[in-house]
Protein backbone atom coordinates (compact mmCIF):
# COMPACT_ATOMS: atom_id res chain seq x y z
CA UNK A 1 -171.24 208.14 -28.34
CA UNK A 2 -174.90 208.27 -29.59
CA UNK A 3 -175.92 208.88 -26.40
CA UNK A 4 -173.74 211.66 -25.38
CA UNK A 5 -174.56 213.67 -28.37
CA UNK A 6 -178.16 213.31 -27.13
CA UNK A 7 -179.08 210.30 -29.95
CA UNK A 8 -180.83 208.19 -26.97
CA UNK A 9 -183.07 205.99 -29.66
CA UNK A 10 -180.30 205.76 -32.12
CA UNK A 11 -177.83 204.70 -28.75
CA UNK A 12 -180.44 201.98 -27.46
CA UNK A 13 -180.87 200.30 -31.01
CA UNK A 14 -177.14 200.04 -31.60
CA UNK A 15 -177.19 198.60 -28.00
CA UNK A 16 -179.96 196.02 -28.78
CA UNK A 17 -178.23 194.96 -32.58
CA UNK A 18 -174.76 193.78 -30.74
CA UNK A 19 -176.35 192.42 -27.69
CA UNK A 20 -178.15 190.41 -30.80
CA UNK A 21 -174.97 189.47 -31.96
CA UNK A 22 -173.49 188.40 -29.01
CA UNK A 23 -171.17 191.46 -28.42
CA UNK A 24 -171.34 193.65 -25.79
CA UNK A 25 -171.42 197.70 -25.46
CA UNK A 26 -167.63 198.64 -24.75
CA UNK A 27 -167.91 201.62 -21.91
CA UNK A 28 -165.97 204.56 -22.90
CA UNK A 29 -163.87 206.20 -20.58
CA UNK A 30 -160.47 207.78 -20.23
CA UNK A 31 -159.02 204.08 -19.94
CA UNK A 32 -160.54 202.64 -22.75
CA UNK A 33 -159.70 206.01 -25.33
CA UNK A 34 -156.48 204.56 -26.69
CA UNK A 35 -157.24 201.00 -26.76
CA UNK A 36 -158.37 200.05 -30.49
CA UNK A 37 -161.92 198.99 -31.09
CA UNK A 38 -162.68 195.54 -32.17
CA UNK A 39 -163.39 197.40 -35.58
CA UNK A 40 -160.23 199.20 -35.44
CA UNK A 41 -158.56 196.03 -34.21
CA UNK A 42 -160.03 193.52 -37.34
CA UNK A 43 -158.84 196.68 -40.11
CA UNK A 44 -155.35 196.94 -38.43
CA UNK A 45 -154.85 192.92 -38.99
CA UNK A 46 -156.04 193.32 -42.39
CA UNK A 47 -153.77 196.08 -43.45
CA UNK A 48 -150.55 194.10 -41.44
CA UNK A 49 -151.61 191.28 -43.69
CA UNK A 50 -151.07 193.86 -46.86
CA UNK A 51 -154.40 194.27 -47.98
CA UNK A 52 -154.94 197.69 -49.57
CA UNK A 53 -158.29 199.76 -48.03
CA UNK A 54 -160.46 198.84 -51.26
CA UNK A 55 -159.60 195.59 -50.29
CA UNK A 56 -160.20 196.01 -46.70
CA UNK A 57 -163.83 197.89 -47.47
CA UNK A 58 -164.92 195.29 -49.70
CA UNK A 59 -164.34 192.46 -47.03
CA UNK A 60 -165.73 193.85 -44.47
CA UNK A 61 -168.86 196.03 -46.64
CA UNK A 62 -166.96 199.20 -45.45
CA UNK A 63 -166.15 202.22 -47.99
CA UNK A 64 -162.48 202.83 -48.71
CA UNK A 65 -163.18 206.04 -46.95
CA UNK A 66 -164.47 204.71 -43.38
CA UNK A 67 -161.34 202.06 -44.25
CA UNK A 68 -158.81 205.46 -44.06
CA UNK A 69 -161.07 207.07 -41.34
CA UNK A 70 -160.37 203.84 -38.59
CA UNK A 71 -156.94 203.75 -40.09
CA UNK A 72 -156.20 207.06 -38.91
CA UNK A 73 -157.28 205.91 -35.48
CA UNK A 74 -155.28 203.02 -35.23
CA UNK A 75 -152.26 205.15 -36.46
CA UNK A 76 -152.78 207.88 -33.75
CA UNK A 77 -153.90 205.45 -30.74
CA UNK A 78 -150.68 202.61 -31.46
CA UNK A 79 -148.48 205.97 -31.85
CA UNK A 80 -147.42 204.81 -35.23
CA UNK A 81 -146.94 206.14 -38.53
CA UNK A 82 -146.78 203.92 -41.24
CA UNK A 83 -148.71 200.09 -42.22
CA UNK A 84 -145.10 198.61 -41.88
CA UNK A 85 -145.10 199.49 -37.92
CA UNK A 86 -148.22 197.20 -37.43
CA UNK A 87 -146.91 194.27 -37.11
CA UNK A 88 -144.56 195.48 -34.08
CA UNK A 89 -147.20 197.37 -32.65
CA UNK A 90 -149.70 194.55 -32.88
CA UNK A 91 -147.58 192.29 -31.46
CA UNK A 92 -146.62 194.74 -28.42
CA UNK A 93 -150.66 194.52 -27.71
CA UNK A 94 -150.52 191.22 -28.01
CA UNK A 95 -152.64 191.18 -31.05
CA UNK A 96 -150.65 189.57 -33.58
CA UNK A 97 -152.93 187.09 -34.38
């Protein structure tokens, strides 16, 4: 996304720090828009597991507002409205971990 909004040194670091950590750059494309990030993936398990978004952010060093920002994501992408339609919706990824 860095790149594309013309952010080419900004892109490349963010490439270097998760090749550093042993992830790798996830290609965006019109396949991969509505699967969740492994971000979006982590928060959704958190919330299924009842933790509130303070609780989430302070886990994982996120504000409560970048918490509600993902959660919106994962809402819209699984096509779901409410925390207690994660688990099902989890599950139906295969993601109920």
């Amino acid at each position: 996304m860095l790149g594309a909004i013309g952010m080419e040194a900004f892109a490349e670091r963010a490439r270097q720090e998760l090749i550093a950590t042993g992830e790798k750059v996830r290609k965006r494309s019109v396949e991969t828009r509505d699967q969740l990030t492994p971000q979006e993936e982590q928060i959704a398990r958190l919330a299924r597991d009842g933790l509130s978004n303070p609780q989430i952010g302070a886990q994982l060093f996120l504000s409560t507002r970048t918490v509600e920002w993902h959660m919106r994501k994962v809402f819209a992408k699984l096509g779901i409205g409410s925390r207690r339609e994660l688990n099902g919706a989890l599950a139906q990824l295969g993601r109920d971990r």
